[in-house]
Each structure stands twice: as C-alpha cells, then as structure tokens.
N, C-alpha and C. Protein backbone atom coordinates (compact mmCIF):
# COMPACT_ATOMS: atom_id res chain seq x y z
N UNK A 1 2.29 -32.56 -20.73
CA UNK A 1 1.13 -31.69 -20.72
C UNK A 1 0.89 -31.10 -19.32
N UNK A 2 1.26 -31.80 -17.78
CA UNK A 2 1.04 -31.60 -16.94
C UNK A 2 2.08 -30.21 -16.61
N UNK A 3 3.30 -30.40 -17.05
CA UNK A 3 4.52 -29.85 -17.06
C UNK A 3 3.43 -28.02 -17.83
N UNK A 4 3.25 -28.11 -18.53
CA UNK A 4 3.28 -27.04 -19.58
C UNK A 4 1.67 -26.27 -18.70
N UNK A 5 0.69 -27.00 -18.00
CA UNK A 5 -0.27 -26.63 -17.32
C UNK A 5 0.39 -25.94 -16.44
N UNK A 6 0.62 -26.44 -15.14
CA UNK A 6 1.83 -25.86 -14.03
C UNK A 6 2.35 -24.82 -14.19
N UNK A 7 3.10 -24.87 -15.18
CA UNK A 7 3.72 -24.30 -15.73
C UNK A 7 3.10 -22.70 -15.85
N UNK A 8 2.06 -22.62 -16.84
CA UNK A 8 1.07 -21.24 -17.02
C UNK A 8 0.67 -21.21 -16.12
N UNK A 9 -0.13 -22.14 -15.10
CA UNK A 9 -0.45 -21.84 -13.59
C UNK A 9 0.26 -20.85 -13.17
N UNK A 10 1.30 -20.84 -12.63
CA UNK A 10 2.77 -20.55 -11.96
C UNK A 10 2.67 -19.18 -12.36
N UNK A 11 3.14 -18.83 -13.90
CA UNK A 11 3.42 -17.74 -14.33
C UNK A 11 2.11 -16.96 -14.23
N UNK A 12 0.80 -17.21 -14.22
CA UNK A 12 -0.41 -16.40 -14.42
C UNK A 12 -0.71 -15.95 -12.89
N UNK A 13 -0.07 -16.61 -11.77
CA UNK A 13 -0.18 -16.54 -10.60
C UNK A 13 0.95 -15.42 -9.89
N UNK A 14 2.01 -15.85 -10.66
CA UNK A 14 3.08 -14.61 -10.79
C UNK A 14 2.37 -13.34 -11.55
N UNK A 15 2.46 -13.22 -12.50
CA UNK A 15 1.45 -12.40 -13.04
C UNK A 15 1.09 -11.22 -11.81
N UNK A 16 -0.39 -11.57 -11.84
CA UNK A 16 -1.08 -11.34 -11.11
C UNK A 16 -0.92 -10.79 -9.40
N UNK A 17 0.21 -11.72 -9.01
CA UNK A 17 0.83 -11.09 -7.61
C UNK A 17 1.27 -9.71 -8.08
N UNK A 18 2.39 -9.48 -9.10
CA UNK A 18 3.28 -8.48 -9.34
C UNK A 18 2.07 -7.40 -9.71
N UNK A 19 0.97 -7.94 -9.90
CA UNK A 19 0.00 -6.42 -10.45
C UNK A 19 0.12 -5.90 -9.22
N UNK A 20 -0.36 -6.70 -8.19
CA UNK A 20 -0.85 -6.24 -6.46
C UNK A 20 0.96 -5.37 -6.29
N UNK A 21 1.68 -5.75 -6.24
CA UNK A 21 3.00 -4.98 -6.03
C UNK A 21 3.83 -4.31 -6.86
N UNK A 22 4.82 -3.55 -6.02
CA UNK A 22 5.99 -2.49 -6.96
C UNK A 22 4.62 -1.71 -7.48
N UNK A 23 3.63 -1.07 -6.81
CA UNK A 23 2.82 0.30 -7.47
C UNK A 23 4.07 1.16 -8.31
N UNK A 24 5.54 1.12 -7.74
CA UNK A 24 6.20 1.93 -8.65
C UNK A 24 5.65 3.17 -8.20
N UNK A 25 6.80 4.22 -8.11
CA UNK A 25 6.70 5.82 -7.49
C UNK A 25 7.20 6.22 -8.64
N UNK A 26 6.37 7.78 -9.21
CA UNK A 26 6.95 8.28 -9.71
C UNK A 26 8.29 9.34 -9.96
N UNK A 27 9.01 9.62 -10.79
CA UNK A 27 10.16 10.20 -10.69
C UNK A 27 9.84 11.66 -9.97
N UNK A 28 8.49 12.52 -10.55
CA UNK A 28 8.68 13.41 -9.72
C UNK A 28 7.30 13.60 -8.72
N UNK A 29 7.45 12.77 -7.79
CA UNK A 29 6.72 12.35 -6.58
C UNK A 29 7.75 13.20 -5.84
N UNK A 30 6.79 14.15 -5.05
CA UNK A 30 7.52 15.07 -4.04
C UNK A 30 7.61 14.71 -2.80
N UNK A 31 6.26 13.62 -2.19
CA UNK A 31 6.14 13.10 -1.02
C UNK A 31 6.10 11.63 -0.87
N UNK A 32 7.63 10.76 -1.05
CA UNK A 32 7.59 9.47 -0.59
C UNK A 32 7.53 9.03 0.45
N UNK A 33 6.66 8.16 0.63
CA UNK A 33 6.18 6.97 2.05
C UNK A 33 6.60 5.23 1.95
N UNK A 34 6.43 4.76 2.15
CA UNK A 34 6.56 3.34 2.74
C UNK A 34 5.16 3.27 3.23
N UNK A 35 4.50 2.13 2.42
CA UNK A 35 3.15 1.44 3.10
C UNK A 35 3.51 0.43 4.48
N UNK A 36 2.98 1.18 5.58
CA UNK A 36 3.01 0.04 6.57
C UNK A 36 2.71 -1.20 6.37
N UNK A 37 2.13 -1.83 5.63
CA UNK A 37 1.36 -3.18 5.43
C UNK A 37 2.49 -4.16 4.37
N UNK A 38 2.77 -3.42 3.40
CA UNK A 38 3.52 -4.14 2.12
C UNK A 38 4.79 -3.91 2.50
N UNK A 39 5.49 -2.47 2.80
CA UNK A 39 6.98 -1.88 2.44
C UNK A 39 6.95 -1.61 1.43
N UNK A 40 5.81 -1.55 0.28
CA UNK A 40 6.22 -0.58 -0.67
C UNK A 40 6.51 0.36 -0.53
N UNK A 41 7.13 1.40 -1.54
CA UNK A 41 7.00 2.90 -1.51
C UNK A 41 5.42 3.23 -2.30
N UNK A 42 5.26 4.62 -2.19
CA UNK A 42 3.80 4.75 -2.77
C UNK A 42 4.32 6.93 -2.46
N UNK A 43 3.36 7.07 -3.71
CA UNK A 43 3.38 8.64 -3.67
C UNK A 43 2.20 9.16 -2.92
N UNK A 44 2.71 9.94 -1.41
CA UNK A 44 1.90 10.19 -0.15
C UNK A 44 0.32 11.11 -0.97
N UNK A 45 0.66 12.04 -2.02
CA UNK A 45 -0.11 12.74 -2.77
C UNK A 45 -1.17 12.42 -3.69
N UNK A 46 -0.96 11.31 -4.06
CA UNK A 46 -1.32 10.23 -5.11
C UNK A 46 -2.44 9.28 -4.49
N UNK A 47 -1.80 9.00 -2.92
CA UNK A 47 -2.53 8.07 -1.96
C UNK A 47 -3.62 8.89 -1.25
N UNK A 48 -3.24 10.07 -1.23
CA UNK A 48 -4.08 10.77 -0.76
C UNK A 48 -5.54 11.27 -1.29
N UNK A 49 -4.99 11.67 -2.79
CA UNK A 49 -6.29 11.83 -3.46
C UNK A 49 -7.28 11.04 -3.88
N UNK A 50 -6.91 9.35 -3.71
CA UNK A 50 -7.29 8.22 -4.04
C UNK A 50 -8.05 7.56 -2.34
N UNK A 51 -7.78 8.43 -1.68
CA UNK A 51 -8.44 8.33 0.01
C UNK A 51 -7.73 6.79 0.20
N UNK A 52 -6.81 6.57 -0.03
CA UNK A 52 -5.88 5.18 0.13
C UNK A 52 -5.02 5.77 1.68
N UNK A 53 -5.86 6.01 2.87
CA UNK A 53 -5.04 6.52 3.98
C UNK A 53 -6.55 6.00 5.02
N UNK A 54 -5.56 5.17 6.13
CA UNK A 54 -6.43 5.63 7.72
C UNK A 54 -5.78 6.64 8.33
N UNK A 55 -6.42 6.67 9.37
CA UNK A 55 -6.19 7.60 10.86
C UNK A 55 -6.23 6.71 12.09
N UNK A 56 -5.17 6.25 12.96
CA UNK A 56 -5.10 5.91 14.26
C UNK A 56 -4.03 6.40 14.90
N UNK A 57 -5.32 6.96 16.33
CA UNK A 57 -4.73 7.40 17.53
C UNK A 57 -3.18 8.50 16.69
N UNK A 58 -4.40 9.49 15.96
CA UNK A 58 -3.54 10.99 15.96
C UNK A 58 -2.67 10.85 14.85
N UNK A 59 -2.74 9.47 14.18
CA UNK A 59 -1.52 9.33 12.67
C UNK A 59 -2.46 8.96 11.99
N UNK A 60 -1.68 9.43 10.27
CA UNK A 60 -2.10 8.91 9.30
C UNK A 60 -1.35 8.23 8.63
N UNK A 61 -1.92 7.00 8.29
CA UNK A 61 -1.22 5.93 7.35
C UNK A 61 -1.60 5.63 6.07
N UNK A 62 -0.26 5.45 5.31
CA UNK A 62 -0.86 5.70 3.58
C UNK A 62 -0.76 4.19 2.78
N UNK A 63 -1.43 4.06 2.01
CA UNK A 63 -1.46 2.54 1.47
C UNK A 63 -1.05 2.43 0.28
N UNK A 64 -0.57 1.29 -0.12
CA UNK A 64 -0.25 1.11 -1.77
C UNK A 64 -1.19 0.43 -2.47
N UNK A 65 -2.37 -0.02 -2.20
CA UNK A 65 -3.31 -0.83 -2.97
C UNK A 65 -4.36 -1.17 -2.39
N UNK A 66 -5.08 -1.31 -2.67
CA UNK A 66 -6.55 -2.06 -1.96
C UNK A 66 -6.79 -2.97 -1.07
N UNK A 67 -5.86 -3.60 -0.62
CA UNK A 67 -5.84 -4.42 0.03
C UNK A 67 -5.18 -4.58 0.91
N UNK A 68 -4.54 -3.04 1.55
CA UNK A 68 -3.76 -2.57 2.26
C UNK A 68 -4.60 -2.22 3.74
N UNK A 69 -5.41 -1.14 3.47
CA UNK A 69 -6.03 -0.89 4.02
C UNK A 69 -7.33 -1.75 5.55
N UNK A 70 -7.76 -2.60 4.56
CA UNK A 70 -8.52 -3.55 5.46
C UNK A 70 -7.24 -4.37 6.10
N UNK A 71 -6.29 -4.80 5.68
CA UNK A 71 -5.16 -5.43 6.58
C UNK A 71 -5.01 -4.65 7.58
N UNK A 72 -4.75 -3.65 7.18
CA UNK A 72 -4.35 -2.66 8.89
C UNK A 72 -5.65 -2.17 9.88
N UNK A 73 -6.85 -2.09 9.43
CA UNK A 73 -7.92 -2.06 9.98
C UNK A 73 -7.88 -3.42 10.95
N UNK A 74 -7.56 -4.61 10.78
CA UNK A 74 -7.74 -5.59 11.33
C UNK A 74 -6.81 -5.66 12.27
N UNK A 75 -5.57 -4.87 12.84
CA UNK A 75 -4.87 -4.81 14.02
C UNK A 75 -3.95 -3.38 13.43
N UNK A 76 -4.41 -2.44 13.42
CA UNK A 76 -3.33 -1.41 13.09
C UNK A 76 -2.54 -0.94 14.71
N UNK A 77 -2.64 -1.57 15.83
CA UNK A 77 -2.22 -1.27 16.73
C UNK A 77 -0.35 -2.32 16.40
N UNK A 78 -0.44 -3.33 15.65
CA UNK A 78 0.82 -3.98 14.76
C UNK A 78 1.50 -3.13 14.36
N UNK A 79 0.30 -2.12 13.15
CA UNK A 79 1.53 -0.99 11.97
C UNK A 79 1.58 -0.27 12.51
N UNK A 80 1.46 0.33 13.96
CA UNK A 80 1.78 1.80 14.56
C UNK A 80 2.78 2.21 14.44
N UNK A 81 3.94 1.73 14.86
CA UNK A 81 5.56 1.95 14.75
C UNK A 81 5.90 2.38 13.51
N UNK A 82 5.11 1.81 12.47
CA UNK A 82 5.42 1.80 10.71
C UNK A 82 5.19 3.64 10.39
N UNK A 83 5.78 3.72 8.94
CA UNK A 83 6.05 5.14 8.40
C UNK A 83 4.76 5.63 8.41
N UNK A 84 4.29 6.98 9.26
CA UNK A 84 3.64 7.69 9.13
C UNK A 84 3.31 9.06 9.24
N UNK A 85 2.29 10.27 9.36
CA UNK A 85 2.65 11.49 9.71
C UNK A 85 1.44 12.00 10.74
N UNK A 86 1.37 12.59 11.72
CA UNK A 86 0.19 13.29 12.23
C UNK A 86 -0.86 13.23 11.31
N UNK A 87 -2.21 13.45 11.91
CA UNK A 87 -3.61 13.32 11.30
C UNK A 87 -3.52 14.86 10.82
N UNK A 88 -3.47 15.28 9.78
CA UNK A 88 -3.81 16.56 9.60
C UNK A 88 -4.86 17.12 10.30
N UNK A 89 -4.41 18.56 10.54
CA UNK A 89 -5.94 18.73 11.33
C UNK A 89 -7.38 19.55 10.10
N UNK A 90 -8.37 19.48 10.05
CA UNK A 90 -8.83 20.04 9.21
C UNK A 90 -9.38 21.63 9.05
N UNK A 91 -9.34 21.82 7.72
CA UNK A 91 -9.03 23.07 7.36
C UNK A 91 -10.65 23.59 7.28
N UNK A 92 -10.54 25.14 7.77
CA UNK A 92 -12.15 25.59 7.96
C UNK A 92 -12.36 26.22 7.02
C-alpha cells in the first residue's frame, strides 16, 4: 500500500512539474527565444502579448511561465548574458 501511495505521489508530482515545462512552440511561431530562467523555447509574440517580458539595463527578456519572471527579478544581473533583444523603444 505504501508502494502504490509513493508511487501516485511521484507521478502527480511529475505531473504537475511537466505542466510548469516544454510550454511547447508553435509550428508557425515566427519569433523563437530561449527563456533565460528555464532554457525553454517560448514564442517571443505570444510572450509578448501575455506581458511575460522584463526590461534590464536597455534589454528585453522573454519568459515561459509565471514563474519565470519573479526568478529573474531577484538577480537578473545572473540572466544578462542569456537570449535577449534591445528594449524596444516606444512608439508615439
């Protein structure tokens, strides 16, 4: 019985990780990125409209999930080096 508890433990815990990862890009995603935080891929367009992006020091960085974001808030001077593009500048 202990065996068969564990057991669903394990897998419901698996589960649940794999929701948080592989967001999966779509086939016709025109702008692929790499999340600094995970190494996922993530669609830059997709992330964008979903405001799933910071800005440091002149870049923008794009995220794959919710929980991306506050990670890199907490030392993004770490993900600087990581895939990113200039801060767009804004449009009048």
């Amino acid at each position: 019985m202990k065996l068969a508890i564990t057991t669903a433990s394990l897998l419901m815990l698996a589960v649940a990780s794999m929701a948080q990862m592989g967001h999966g890009v779509s086939k016709t995603a025109k702008h692929i990125i790499t999340c600094p935080v995970s190494g996922d891929k993530l669609d830059m367009d997709k992330a964008t409209k979903s405001k799933m992006y910071a800005d440091y020091k002149g870049n923008r960085y794009f995220f794959c999930c919710n929980d991306c974001p506050s990670t890199f808030k907490k030392n993004p001077a770490k993900y600087a080096a990581k895939p990113h593009i200039k801060t767009p500048k804004p449009t009048k």
